[in-house]
Protein backbone atom coordinates (compact mmCIF):
# COMPACT_ATOMS: atom_id res chain seq x y z
CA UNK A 1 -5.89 42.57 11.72
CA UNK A 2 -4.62 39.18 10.26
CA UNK A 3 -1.29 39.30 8.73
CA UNK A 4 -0.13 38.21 5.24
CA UNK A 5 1.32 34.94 6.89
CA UNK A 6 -1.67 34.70 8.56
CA UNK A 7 -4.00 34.91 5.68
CA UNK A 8 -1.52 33.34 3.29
CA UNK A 9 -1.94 30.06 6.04
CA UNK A 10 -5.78 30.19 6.24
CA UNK A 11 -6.05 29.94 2.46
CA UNK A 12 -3.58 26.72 2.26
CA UNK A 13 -5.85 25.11 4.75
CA UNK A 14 -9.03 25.88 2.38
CA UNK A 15 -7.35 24.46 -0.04
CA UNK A 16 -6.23 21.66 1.16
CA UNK A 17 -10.04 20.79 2.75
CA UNK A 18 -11.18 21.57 -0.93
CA UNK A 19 -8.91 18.60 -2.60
CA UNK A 20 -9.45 16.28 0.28
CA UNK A 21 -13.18 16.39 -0.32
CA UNK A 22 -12.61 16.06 -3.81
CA UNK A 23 -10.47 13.05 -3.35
CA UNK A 24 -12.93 11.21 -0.75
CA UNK A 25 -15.76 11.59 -3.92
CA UNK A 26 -13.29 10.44 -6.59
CA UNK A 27 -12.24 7.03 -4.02
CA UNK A 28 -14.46 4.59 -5.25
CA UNK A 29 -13.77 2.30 -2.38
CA UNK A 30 -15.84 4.71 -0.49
CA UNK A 31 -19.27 3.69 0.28
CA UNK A 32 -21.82 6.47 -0.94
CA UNK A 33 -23.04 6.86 2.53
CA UNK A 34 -19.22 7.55 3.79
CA UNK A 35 -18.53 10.10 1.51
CA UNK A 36 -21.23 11.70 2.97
CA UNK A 37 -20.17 11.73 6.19
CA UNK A 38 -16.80 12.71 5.47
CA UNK A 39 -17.78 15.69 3.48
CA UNK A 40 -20.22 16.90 6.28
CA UNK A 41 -17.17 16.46 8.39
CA UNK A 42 -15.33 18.47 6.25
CA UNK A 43 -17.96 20.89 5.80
CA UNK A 44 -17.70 20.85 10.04
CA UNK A 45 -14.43 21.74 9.96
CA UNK A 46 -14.79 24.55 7.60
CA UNK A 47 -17.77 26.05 9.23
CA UNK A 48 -15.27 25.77 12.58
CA UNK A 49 -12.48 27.79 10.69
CA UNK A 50 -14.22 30.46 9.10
CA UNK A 51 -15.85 31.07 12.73
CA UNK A 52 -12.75 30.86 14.30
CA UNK A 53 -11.12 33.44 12.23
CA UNK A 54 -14.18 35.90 12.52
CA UNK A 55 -13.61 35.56 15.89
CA UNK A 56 -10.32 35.91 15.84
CA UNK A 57 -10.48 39.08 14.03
CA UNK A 58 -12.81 40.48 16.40
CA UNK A 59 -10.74 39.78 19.41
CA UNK A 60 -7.69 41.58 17.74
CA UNK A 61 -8.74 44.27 16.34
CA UNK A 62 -10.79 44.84 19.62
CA UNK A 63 -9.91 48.36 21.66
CA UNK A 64 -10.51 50.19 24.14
CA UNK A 65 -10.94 54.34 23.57
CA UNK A 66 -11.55 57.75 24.86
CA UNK A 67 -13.38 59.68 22.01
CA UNK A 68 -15.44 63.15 21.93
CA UNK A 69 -19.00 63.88 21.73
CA UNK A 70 -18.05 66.11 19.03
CA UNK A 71 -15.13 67.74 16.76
CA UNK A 72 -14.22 71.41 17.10
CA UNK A 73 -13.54 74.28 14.16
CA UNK A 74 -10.67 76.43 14.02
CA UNK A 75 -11.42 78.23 10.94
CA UNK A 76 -8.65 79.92 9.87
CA UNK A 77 -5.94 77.22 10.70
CA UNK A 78 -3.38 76.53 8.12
CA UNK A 79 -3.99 73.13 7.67
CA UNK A 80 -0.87 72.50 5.74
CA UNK A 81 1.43 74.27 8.10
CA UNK A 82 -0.29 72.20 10.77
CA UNK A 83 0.80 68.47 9.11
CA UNK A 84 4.08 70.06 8.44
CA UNK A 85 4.45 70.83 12.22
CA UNK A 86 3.40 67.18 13.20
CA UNK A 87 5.63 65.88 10.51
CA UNK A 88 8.63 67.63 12.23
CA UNK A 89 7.84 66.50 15.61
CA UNK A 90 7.84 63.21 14.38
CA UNK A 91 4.41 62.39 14.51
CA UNK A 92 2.50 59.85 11.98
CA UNK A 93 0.64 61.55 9.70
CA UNK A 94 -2.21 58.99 7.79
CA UNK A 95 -4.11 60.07 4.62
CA UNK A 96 -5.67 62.28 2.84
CA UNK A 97 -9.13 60.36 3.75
CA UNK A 98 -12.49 61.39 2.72
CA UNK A 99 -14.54 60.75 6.53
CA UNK A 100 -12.67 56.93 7.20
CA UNK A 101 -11.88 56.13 3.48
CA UNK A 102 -9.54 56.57 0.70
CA UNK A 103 -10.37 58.83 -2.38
CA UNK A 104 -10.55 55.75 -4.93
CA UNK A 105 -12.89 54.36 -2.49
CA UNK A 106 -15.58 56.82 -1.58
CA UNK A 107 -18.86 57.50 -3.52
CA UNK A 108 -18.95 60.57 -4.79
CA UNK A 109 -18.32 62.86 -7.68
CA UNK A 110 -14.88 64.90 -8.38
CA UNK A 111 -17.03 68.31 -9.88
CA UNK A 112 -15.02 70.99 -12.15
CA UNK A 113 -17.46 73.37 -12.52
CA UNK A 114 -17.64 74.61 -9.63
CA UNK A 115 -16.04 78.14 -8.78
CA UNK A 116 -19.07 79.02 -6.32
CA UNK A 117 -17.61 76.00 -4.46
CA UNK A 118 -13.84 75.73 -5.26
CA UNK A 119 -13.39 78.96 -3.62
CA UNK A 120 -14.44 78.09 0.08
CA UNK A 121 -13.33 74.20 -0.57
CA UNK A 122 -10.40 74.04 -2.64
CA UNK A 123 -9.73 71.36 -5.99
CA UNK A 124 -9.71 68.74 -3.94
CA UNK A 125 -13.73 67.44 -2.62
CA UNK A 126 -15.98 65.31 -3.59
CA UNK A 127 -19.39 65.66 -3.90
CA UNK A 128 -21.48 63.41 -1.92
CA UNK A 129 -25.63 64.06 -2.34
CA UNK A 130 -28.13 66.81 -2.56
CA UNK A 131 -30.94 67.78 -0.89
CA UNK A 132 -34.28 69.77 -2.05
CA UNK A 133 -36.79 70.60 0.48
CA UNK A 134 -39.94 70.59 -1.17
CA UNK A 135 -41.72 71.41 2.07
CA UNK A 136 -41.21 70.84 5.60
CA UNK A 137 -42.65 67.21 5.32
CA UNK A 138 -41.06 66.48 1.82
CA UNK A 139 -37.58 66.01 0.43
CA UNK A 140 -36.08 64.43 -2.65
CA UNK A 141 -32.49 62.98 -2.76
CA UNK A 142 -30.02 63.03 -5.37
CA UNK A 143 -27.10 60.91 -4.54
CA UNK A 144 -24.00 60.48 -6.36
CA UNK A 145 -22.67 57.21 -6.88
CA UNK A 146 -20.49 57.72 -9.48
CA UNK A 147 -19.36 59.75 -12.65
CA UNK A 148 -21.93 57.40 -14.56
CA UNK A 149 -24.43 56.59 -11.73
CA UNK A 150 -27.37 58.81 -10.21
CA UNK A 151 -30.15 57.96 -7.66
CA UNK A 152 -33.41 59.71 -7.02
CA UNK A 153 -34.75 59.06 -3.83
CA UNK A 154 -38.19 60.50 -2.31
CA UNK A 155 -38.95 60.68 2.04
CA UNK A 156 -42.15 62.11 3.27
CA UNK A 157 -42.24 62.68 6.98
CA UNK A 158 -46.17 63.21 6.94
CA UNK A 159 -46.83 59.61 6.72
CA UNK A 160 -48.38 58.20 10.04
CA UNK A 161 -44.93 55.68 10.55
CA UNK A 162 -42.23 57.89 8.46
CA UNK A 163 -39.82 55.33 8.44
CA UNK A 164 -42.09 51.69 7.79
CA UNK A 165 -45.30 53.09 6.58
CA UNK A 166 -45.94 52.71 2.67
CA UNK A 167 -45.11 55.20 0.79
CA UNK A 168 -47.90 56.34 -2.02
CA UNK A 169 -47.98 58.26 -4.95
CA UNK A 170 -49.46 60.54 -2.90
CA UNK A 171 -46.48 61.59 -0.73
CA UNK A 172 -44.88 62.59 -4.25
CA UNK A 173 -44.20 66.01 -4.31
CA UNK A 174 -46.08 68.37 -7.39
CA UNK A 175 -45.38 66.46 -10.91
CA UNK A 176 -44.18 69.85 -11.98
CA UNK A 177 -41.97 70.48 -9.71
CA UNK A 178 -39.76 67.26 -10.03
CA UNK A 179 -40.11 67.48 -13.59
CA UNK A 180 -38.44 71.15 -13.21
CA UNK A 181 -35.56 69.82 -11.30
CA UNK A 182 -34.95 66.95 -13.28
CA UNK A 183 -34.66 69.44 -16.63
CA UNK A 184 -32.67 71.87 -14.97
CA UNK A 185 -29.84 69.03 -13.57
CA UNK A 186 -29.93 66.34 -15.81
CA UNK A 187 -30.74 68.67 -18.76
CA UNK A 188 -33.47 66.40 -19.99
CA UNK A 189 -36.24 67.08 -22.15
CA UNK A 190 -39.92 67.16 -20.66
CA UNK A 191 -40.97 64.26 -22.06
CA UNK A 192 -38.00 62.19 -21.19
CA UNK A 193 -38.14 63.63 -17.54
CA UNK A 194 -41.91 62.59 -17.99
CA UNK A 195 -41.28 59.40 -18.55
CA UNK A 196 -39.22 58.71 -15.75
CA UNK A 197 -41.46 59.61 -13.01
CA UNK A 198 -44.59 57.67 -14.32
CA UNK A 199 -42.14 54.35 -14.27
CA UNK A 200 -40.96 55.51 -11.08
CA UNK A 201 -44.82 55.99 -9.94
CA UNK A 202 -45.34 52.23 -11.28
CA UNK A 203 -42.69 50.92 -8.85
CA UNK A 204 -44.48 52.93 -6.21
CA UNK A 205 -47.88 51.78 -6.75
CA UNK A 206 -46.28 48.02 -7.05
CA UNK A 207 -43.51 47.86 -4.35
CA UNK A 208 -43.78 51.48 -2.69
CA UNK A 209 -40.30 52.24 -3.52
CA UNK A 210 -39.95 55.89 -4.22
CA UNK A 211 -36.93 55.78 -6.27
CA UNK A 212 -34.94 56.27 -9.60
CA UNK A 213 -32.09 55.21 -10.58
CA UNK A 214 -30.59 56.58 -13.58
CA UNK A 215 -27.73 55.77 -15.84
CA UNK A 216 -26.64 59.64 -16.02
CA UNK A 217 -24.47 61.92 -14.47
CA UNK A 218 -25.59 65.43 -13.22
CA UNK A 219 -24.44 68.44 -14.04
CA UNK A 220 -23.07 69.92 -10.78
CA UNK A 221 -22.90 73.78 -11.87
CA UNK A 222 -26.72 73.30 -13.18
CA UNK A 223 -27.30 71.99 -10.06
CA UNK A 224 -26.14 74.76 -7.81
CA UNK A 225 -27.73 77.43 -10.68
CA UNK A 226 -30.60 75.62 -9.71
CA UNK A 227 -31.16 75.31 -5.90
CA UNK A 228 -29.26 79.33 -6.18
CA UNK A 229 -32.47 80.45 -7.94
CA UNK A 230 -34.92 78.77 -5.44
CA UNK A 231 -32.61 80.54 -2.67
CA UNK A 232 -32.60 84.38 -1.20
CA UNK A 233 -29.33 83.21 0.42
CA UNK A 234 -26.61 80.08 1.56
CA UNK A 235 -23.77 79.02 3.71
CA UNK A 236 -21.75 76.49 4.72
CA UNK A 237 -21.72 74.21 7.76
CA UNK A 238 -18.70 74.06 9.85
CA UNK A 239 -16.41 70.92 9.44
CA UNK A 240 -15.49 68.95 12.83
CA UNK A 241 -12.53 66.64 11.88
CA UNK A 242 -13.87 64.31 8.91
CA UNK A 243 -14.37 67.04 6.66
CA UNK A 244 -18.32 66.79 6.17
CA UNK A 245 -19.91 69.93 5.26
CA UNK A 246 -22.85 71.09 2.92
CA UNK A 247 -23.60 74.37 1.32
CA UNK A 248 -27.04 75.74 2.56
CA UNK A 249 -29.74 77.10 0.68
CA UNK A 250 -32.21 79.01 2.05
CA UNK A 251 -35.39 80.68 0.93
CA UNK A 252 -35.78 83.65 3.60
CA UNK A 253 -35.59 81.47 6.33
CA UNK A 254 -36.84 78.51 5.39
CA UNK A 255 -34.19 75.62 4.53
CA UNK A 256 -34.76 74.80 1.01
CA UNK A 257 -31.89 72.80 -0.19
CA UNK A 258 -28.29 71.61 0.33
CA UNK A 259 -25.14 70.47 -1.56
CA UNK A 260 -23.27 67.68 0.85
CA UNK A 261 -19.47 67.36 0.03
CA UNK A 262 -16.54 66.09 1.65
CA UNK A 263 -13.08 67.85 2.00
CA UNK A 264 -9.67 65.56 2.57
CA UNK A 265 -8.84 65.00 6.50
CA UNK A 266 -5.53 63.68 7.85
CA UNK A 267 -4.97 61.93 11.44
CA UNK A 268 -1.54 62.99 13.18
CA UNK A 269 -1.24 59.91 15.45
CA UNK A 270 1.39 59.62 18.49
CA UNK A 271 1.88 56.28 19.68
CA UNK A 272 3.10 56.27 23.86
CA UNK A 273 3.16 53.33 26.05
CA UNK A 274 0.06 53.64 27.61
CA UNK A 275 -2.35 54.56 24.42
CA UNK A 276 -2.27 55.71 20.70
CA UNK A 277 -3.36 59.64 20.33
CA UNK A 278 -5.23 60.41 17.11
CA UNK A 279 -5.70 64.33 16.19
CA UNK A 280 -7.98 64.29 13.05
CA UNK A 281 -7.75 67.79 11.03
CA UNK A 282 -9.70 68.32 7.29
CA UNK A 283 -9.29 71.11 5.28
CA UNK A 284 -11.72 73.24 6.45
CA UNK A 285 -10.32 73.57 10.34
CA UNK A 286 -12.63 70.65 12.00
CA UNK A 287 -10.19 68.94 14.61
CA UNK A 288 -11.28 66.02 16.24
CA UNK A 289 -9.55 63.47 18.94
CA UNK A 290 -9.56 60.03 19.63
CA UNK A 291 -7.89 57.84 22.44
CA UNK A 292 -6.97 54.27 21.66
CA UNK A 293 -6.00 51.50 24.60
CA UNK A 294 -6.08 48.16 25.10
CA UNK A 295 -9.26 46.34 25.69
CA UNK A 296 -10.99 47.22 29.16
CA UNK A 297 -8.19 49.61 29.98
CA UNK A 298 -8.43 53.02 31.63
CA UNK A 299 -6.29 55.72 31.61
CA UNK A 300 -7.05 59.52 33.88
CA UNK A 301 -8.25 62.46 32.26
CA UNK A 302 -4.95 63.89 33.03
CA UNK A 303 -3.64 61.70 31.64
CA UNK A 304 -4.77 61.96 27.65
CA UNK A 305 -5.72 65.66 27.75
CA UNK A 306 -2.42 66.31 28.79
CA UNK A 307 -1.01 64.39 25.75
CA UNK A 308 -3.43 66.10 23.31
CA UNK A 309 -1.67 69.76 24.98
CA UNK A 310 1.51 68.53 23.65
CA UNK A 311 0.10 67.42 20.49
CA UNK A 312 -1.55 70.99 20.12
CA UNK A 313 1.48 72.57 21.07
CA UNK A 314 3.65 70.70 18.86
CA UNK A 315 1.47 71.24 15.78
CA UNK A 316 0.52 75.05 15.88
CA UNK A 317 -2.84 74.63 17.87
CA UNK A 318 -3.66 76.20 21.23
CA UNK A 319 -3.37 73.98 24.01
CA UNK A 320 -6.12 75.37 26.43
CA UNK A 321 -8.25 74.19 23.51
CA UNK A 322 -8.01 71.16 24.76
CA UNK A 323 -10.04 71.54 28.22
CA UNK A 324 -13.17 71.95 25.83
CA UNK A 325 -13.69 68.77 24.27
CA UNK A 326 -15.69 66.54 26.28
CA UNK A 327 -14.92 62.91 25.97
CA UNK A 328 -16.78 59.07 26.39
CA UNK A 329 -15.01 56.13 27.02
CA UNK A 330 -16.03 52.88 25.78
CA UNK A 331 -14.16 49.63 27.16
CA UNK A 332 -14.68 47.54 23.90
CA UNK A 333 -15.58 48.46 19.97
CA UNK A 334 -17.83 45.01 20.45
């Protein structure tokens, strides 16, 4: 990425293209038609700069990498012990992130409310949306922007072109039944709740957009009470290195809702001649591993597995775990 000198130089030269075109309007020797060539020349050059940075970002943050079709779970690892183990061995260790971001910025709500949840997550998630299954074809969505912020979102698979189709009133599920889910999480009245679905049926009819946004935060315990009493059981999904996972509800056996959260992950990175090792761990036991080179370069199989058995070793992890990731290489990110 571009340094501060870097970026500190690029805005001088903005700058400086800004008062010159100011100053070729402002000469009054100028001909009108010359100013107007001289600021499209101008306008040239900046056109030519911004370009050439993009590009030049894109060329150095290019890479080369060796990364797996998918994370493990270790369950019961000690995920603390583990970054104290890398930190000892003199390892970087990056974070907490929430998947590839900071805490301040991720969506998401901090809940604490929760006890059903703390207990198998700890203080420290966030929660990201929820999912009710009205019925195999239809779900609504009820993502959390923010503490303030809540969207309603409808999908109904039965349409003849899911994705680009219009959606209709008609792929709505029961009035009654969003009306009960809206009272029981955003502890609205019915008329209020009312009153929000038929201007949410108004956009539909007008611009097929099956979707609400609301200036109100949930209530994330009335929530799980919620999707708990439409449930005979749940569970949660296994983590594999970013720290994604989602309670399941079920109703016998049929899926009938979910709570998506996100639990902190760290990335122990060990930086050798040849490549950059990344082990990504979360909370929950998900490891996952990632091989960085330079652009176009290769490295054997040997090679990186048998960095990521010293890593292992190093940090508390078995080694022969190792031999069952299965990994892609890719010469470029572009």
């Amino acid at each position: 990425m571009l340094g501060i000198f870097e970026l500190i130089a690029v805005a001088l030269c903005i700058v400086f293209v800004l008062v010159l075109t100011v100053k070729v309007w402002k000469n009054r020797t100028y001909s009108g038609t010359k100013k107007i060539f001289l600021s499209l020349a101008v306008l040239l050059f900046m056109t030519v700069l911004v370009y050439g940075l993009f590009f030049f970002v894109l060329v150095d943050s290019d890479q080369a990498s060796y990364y797996t079709t998918g994370g493990k779970n270790f369950e019961n690892i000690n995920d603390e012990r583990i970054l104290e183990n890398a930190k000892e061995a003199g390892y970087q260790i990056q974070g907490p992130f929430f998947v590839n971001v900071r805490a301040q910025d991720s969506t998401g709500i901090y809940p604490d409310d929760l006890p059903e949840l703390e207990n198998h997550l700890g203080t420290e998630y966030i929660l990201k949306f929820s999912t009710y299954y009205y019925n195999a074809d239809t779900i609504m969505e009820i993502m959390f922007i923010d503490e303030d912020v809540t969207t309603i979102t409808f999908f109904n698979y039965s349409r003849p072109d899911p994705y680009f189709s219009p959606f209709k009133v008609e792929h709505l599920p029961d009035d009654r039944w969003i009306i009960d889910r809206m009272v029981a999480v955003f502890g609205f009245d019915e008329q209020t709740a009312r009153g929000h679905l038929q201007e949410m049926k108004a956009e539909i009819e007008n611009e097929n957009r099956p979707k609400m946004e609301l200036s109100r935060s949930i209530a994330p315990s009335s929530l799980y009470a919620d999707l708990q009493n439409m449930s005979t059981s749940s569970k949660f999904s296994l983590t594999y290195g970013e720290g994604n996972t989602a309670l399941l509800f079920y109703e016998d056996e049929r899926l009938a809702g979910k709570i998506n959260c996100v639990v902190p992950n760290h990335r122990i990175v060990h930086v050798t001649d040849e490549a950059t090792y990344t082990i990504k761990v979360d909370k929950l036991g998900g490891v996952d591993l990632h091989v960085e080179l330079p652009v176009g370069e290769r490295i054997p199989e040997e090679t990186y597995t048998a960095g990521f058995k010293k890593m292992f070793k190093d940090i508390g992890l078995p080694e022969a775990a190792v031999d069952e990731y299965e990994f892609n290489y890719s010469s470029s990110v572009w």
